[in-house]
Protein backbone atom coordinates (compact mmCIF):
# COMPACT_ATOMS: atom_id res chain seq x y z
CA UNK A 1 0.00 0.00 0.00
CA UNK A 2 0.85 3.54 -0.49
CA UNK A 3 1.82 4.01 3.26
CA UNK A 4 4.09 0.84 2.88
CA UNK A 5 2.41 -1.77 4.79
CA UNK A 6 2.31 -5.52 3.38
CA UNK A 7 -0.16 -7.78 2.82
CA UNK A 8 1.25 -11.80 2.39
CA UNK A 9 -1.01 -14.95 1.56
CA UNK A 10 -0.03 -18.13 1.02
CA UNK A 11 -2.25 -20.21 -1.50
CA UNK A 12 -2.43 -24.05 -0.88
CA UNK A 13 -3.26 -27.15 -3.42
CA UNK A 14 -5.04 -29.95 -3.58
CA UNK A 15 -4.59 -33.76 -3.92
CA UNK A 16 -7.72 -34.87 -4.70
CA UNK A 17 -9.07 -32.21 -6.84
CA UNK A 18 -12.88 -31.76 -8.51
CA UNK A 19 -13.01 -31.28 -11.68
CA UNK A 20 -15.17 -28.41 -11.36
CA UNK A 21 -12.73 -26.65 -9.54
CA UNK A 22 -11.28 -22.97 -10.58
CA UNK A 23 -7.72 -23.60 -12.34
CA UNK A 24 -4.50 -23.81 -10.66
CA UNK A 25 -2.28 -23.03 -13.24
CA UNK A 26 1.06 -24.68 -13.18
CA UNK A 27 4.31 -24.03 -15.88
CA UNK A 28 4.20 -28.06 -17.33
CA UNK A 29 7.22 -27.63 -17.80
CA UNK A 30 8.81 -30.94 -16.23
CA UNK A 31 12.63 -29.80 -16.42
CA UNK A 32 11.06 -27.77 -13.18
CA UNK A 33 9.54 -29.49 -9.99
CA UNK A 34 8.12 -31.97 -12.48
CA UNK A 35 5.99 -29.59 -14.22
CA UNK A 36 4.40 -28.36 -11.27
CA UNK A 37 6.31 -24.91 -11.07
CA UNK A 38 4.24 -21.19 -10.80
CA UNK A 39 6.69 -19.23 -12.46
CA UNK A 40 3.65 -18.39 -15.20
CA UNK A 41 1.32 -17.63 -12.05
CA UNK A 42 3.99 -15.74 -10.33
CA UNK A 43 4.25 -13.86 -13.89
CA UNK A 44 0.66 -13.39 -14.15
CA UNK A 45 0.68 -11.62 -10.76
CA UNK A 46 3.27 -8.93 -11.22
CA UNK A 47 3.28 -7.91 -14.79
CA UNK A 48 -0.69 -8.42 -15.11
CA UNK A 49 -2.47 -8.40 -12.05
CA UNK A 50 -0.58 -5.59 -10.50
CA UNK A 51 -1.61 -3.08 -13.38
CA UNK A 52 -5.36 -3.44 -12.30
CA UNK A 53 -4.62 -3.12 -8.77
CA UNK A 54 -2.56 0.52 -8.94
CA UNK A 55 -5.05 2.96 -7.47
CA UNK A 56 -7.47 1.20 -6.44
CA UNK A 57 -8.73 1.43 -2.79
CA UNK A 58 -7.82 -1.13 -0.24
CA UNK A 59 -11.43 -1.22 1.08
CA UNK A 60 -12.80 -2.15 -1.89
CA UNK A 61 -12.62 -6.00 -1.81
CA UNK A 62 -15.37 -6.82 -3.60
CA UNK A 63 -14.63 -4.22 -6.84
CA UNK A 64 -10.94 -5.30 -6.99
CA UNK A 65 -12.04 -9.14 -7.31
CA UNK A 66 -14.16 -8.40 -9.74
CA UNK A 67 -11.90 -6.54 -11.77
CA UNK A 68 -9.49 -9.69 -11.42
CA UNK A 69 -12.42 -12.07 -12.75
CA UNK A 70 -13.30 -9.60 -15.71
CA UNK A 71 -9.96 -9.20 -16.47
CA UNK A 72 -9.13 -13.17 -16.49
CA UNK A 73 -11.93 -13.53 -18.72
CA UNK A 74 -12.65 -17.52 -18.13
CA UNK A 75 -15.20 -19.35 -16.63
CA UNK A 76 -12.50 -21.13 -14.58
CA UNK A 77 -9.51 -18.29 -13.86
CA UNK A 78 -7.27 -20.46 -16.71
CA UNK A 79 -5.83 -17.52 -18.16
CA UNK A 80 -4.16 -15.96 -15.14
CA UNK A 81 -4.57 -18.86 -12.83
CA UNK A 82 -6.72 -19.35 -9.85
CA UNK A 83 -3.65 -19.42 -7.50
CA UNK A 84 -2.49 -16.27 -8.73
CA UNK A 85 -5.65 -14.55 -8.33
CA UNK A 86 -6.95 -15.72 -5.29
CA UNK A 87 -3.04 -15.07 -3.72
CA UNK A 88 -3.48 -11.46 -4.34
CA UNK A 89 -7.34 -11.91 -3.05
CA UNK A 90 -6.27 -13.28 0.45
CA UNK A 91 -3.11 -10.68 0.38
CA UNK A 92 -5.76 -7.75 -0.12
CA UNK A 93 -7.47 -8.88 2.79
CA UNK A 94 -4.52 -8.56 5.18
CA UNK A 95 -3.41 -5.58 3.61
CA UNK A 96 -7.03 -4.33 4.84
CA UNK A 97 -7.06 -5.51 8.40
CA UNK A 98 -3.90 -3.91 9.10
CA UNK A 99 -4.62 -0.64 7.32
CA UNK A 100 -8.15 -0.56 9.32
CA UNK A 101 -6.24 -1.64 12.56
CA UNK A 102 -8.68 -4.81 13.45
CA UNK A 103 -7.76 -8.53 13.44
CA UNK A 104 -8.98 -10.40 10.20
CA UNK A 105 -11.82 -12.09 11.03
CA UNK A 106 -13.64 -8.54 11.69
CA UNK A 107 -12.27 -7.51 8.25
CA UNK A 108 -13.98 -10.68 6.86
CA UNK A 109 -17.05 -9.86 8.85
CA UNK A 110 -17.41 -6.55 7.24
CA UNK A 111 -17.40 -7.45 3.97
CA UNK A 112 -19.06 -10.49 4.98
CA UNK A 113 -22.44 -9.14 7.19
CA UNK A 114 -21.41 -6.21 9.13
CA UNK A 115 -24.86 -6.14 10.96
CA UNK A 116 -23.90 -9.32 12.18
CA UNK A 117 -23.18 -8.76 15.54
CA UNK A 118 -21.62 -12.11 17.39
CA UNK A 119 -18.61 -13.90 16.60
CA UNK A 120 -18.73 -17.96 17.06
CA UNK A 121 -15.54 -20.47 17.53
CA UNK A 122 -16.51 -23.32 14.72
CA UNK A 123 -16.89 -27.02 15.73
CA UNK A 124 -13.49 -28.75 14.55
CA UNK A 125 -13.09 -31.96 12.68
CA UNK A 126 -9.93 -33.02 13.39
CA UNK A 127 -8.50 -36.06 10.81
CA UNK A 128 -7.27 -39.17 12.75
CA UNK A 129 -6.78 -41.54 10.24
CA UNK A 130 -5.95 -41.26 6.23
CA UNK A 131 -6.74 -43.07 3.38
CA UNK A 132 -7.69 -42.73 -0.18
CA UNK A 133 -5.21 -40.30 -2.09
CA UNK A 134 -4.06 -38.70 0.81
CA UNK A 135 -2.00 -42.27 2.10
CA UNK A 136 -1.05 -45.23 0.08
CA UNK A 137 -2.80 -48.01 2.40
CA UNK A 138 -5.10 -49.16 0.21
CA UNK A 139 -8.30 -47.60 2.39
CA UNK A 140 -10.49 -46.91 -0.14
CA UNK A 141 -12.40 -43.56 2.47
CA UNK A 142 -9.77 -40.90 2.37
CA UNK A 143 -10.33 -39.34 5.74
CA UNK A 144 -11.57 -40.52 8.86
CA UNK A 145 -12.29 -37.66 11.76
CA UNK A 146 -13.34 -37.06 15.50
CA UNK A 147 -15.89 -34.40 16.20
CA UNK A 148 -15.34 -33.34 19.48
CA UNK A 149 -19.49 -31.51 19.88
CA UNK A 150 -20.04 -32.03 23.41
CA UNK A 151 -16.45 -30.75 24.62
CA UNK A 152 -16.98 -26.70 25.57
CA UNK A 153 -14.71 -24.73 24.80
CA UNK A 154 -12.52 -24.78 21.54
CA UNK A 155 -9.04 -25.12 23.36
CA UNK A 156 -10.73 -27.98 25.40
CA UNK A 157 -11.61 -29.44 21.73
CA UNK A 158 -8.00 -29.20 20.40
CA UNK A 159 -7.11 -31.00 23.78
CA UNK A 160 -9.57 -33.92 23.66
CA UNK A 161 -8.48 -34.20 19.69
CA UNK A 162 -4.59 -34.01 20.75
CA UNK A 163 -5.26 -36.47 23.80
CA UNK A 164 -7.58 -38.84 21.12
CA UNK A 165 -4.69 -38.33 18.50
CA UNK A 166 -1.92 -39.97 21.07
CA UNK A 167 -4.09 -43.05 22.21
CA UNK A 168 -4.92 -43.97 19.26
CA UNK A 169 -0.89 -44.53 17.99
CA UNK A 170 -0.31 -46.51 20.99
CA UNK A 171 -3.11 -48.57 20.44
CA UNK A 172 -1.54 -48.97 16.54
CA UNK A 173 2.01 -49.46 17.66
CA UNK A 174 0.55 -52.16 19.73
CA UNK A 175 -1.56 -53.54 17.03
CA UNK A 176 2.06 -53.39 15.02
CA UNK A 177 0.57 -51.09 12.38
CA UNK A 178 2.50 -48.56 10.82
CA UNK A 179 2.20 -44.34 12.86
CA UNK A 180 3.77 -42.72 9.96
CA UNK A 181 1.21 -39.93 9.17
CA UNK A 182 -0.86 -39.10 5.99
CA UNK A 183 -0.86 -35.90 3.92
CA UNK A 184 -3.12 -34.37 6.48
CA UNK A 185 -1.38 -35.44 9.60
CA UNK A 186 -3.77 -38.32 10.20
CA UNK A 187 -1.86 -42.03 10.68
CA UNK A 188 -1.84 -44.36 7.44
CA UNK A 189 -1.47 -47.48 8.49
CA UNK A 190 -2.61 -50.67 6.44
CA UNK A 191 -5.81 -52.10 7.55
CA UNK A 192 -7.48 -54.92 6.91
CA UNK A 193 -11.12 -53.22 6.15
CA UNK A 194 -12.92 -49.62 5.63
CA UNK A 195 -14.92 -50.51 8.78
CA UNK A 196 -11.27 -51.06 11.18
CA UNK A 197 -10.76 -47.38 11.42
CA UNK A 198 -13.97 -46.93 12.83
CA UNK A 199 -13.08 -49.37 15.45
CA UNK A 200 -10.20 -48.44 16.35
CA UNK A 201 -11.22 -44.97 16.84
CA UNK A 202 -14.12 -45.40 18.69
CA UNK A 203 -11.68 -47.99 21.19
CA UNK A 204 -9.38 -44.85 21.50
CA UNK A 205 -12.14 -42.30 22.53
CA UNK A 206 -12.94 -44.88 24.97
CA UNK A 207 -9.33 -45.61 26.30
CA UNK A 208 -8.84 -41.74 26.74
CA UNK A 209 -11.65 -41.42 28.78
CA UNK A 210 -14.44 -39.97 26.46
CA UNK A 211 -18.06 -40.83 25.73
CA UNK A 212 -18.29 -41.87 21.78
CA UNK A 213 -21.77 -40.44 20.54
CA UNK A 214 -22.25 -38.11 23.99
CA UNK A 215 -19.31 -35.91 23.39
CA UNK A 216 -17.39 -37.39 20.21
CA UNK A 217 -18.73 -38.26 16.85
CA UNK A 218 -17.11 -39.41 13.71
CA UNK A 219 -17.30 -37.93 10.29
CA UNK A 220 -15.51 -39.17 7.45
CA UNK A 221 -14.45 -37.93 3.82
CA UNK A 222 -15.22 -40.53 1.48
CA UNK A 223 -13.97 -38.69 -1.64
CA UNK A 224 -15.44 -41.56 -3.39
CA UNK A 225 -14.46 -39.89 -7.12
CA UNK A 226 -11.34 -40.95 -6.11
CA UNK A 227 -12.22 -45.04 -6.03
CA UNK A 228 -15.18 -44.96 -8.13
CA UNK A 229 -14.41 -46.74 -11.44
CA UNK A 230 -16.43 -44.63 -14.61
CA UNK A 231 -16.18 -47.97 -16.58
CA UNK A 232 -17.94 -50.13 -14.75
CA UNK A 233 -19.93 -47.67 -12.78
CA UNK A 234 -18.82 -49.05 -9.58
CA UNK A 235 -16.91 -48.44 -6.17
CA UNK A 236 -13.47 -50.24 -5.65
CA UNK A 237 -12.90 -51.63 -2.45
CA UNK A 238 -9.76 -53.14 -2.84
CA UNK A 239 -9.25 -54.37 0.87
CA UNK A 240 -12.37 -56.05 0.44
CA UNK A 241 -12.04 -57.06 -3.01
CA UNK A 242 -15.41 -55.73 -3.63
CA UNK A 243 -17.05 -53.44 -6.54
CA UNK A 244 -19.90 -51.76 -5.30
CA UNK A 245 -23.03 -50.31 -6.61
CA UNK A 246 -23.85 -46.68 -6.55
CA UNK A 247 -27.07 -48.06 -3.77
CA UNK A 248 -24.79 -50.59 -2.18
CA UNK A 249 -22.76 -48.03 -1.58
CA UNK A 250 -25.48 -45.97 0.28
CA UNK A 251 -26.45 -49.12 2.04
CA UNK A 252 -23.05 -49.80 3.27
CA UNK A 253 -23.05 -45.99 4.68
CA UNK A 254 -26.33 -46.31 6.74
CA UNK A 255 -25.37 -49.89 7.90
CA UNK A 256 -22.36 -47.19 10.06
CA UNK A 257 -24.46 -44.76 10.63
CA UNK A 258 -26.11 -47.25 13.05
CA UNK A 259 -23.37 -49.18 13.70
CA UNK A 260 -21.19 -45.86 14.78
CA UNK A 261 -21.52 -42.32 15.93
CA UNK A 262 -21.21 -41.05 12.25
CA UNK A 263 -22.38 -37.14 12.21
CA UNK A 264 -21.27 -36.49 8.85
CA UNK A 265 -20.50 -38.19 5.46
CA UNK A 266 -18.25 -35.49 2.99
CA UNK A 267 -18.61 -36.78 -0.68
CA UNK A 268 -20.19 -39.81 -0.34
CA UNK A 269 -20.66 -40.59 -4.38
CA UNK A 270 -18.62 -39.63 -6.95
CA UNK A 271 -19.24 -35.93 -8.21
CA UNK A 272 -21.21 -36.41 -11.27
CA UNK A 273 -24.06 -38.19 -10.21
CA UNK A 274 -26.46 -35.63 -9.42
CA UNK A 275 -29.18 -38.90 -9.32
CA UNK A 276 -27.02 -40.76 -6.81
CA UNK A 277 -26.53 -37.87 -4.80
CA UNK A 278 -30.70 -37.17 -4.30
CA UNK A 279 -31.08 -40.96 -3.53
CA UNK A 280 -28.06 -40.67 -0.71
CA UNK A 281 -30.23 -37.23 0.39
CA UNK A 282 -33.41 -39.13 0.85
CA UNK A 283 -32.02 -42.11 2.57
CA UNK A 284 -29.57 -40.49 4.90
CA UNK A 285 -30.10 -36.47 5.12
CA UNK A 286 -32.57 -36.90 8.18
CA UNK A 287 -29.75 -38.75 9.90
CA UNK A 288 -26.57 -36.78 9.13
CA UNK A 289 -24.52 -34.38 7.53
CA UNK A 290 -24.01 -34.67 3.66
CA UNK A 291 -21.37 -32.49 2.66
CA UNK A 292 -20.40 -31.66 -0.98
CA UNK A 293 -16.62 -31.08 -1.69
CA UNK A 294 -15.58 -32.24 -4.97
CA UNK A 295 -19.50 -32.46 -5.83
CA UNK A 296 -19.93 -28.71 -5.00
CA UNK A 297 -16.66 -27.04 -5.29
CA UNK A 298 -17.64 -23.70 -3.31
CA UNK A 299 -19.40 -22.58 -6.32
CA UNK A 300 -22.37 -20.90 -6.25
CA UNK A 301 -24.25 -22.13 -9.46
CA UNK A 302 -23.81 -25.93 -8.44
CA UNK A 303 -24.95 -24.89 -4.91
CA UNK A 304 -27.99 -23.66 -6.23
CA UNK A 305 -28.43 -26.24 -8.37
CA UNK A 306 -27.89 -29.01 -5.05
CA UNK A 307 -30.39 -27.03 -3.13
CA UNK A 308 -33.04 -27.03 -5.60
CA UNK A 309 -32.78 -30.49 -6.18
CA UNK A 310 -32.52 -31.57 -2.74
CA UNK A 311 -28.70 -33.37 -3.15
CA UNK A 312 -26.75 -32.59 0.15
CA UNK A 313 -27.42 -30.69 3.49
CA UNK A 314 -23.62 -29.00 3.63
CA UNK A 315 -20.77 -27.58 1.91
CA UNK A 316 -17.23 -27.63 2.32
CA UNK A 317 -15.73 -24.11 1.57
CA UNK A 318 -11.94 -24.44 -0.11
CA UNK A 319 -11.10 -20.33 -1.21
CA UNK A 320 -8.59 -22.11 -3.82
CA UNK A 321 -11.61 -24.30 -5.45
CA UNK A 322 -12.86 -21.07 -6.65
CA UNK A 323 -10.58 -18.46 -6.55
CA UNK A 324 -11.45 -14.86 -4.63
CA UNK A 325 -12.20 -14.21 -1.17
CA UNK A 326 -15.34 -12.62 -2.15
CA UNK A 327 -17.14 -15.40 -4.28
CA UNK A 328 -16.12 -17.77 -1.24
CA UNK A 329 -17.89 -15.14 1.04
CA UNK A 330 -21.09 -15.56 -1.49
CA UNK A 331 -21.01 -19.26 -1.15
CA UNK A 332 -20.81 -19.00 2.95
CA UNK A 333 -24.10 -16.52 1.94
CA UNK A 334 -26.44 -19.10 0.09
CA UNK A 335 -25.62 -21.68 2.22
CA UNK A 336 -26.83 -19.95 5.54
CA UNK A 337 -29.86 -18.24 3.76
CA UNK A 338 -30.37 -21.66 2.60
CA UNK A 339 -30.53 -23.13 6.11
CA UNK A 340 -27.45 -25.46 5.11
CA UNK A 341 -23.92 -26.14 7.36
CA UNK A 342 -20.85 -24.70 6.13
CA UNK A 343 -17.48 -26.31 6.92
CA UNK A 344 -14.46 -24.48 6.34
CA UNK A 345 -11.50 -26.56 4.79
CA UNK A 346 -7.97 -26.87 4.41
CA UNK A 347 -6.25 -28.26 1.54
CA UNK A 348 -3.60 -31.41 1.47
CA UNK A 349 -1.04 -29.44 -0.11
CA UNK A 350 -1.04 -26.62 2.33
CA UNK A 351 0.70 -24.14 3.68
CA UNK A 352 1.18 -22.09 6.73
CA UNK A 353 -1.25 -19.18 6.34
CA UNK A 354 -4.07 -19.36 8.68
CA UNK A 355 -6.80 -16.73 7.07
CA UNK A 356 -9.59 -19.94 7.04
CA UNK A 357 -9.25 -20.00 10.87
CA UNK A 358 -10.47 -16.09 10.49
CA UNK A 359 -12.89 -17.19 8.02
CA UNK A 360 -14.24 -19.63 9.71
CA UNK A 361 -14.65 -17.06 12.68
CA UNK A 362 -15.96 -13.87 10.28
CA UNK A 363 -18.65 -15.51 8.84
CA UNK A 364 -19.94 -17.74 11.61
CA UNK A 365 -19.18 -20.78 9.66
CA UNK A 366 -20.12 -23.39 12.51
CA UNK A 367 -17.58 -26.23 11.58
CA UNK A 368 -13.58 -26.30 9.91
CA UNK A 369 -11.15 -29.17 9.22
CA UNK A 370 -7.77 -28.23 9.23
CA UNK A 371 -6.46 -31.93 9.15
CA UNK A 372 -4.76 -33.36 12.11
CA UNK A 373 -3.42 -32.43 15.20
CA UNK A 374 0.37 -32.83 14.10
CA UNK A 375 2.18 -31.29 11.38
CA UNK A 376 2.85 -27.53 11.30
CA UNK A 377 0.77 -26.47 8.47
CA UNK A 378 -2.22 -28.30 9.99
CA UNK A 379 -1.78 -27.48 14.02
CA UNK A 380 -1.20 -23.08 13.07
CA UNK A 381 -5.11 -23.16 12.12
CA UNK A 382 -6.12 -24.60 15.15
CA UNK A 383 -3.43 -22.10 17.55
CA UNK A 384 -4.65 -19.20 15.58
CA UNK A 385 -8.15 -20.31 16.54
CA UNK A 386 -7.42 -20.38 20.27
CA UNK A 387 -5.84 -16.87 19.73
CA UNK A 388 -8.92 -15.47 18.14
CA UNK A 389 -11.29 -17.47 21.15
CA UNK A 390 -9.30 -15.43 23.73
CA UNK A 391 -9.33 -12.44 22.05
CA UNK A 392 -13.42 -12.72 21.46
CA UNK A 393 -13.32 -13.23 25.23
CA UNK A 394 -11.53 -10.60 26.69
CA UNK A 395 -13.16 -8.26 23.77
């Protein structure tokens, strides 16, 4: 800014990506990190992005990301990349807060709902165990999670998730499973089934001293694009040797629902099958949680489209799957008119900024998954969160 101060984001990636996602543009050029390189993004942000940001005012967040989409031109930010344009989004933001003097999340809030008036910590997920593309153990559900709802306050919830977390590798170590840890921070170990996690978590809640369905539930990220096979229009579970139907599949789902203390199911069918996903809403929305990630891709036109058609109950909100801080802000929007839950979510590949623990905060989100509670780029989400609940309560 003019009176020299900085705004820095950091932009993460994805493993497991929907297709319907905004672009991250990459170089391809494999002589460089394998092709993955953002020299072109990187390019795209000083020599072209920086031209329509030069006068503009630093309170206007919602003009400046428009003038970034108009400019791009695409229906998916290809030309100048979604990383590129949602990095200078998120750095805007900061920029803000610090020129305005107030910690992020009431930045966020202002563009966000200024009238509303009370700030909320949002319920954690915190990933325990790993599968799918985010491990190589041949679980076919990519994350498994512990939902800490009937723990008080949200530093108590990152201490029942830690305490969880560390009885749960003994009880693998003793089992002689592997405790090296998944993309998200969750262990990988090879099971035997897609039902074992659930057992063994649900014996570590136990062991640790908690009440499984009174104060911890389960949710887990199926992903199931990832082990759904287009050819034979089934689901691949290769530890059971078993290709299931789209309504086997749904069937297997409520069988744990009963069987566990399952609050949530994240992309439970693979993210073209608009059918599937009313049948899965019928059978299993009065029950749980069914969030759309890959399905939904915090975009507002297939939102609107799931809520007319009755397909899920929740969205998972990823700033990178679409690309500006303000059309994430509209998603948050239609949800909550909408009466739907909104969880805030990292990404596998990501990094050490912490602006979704804010934005979980500014817009009241109710619920965030920031992966495990060990490695660094997972556990600053959760201490910025305790930062922000203290400074709510002393405020």
């Amino acid at each position: 800014l003019e009176d020299g101060i900085v705004g820095i984001a950091k932009v993460p990636s994805g493993a497991s990506t929907g297709v319907h996602e905004a672009l991250e543009l990459r170089d391809n050029n494999p002589k460089r990190y394998h092709g993955k390189g953002v020299l072109k993004a990187c390019s795209n942000v000083n020599e072209k992005i920086s031209k329509i940001l030069k006068g503009q005012d630093i309170r206007e967040q919602r003009k400046i990301d428009e003038m970034m989409i108009k400019e791009d031109g695409t229906e998916n930010k290809s030309k100048f990349g979604a990383n590129a344009i949602l990095g200078v989004s998120l750095a805007l933001s900061y920029a803000a807060a610090q020129a305005l003097k107030v910690p992020l999340y009431q930045y966020i809030r202002s563009i966000y709902k200024p009238e509303l008036k009370e700030y909320k910590l949002p319920l954690p997920m915190f990933n325990i165990i790993n599968g799918g593309k985010h491990a190589d153990s041949g679980l076919a559900i990519q994350e498994f999670m512990l939902v800490p709802f009937g723990i008080k306050s949200f530093r108590e919830k990152v201490r029942t998730g830690s305490e969880i977390f560390h009885t749960l590798k003994k009880i693998l170590t003793k089992k002689g499973y592997s405790v090296a840890v998944g993309d998200e921070g969750g262990f990988a170990p090879k099971l035997k089934t897609n039902q074992e996690p659930f057992e063994l978590i649900i014996k570590a809640i136990k062991q640790t001293g908690y009440k499984p369905e009174e104060e911890i539930g389960i949710t887990i990220d199926a992903a199931a694009t990832s082990f759904y096979l287009p050819k034979k229009n089934r689901y691949e579970f290769r530890l059971e040797n078993k290709l299931l139907t789209r309504n086997e599949l749904i069937d297997l789902y409520s069988k744990w629902i009963e069987e566990f203390p399952i609050v949530a199911i994240e992309d439970g069918l693979q993210e073209e099958d608009w059918e599937g996903w009313r049948k899965m809403y019928k059978k299993l929305s009065k029950r749980i949680q069914l969030i759309g990630d890959d399905f939904l891709v915090t975009n507002v036109k297939r939102l609107k489209r799931a809520i007319q058609k009755k397909c899920a109950n929740s969205i998972l909100i990823k700033p990178n799957q679409i690309g500006t801080l303000t059309e994430t802000l509209d998603c948050i929007k239609m949800a909550h008119e909408n009466n739907w839950k909104t969880m805030v979510s990292h990404r596998s590949g990501e990094t050490i900024d912490t602006i979704i623990a804010d934005l979980a905060v500014g817009t009241n989100a109710g619920q965030i998954k920031s992966g495990s509670l060990s490695r660094g780029e997972r556990v600053c989400k959760y201490n910025r969160l305790m930062e922000i609940e203290e400074e709510i309560k002393d405020g």
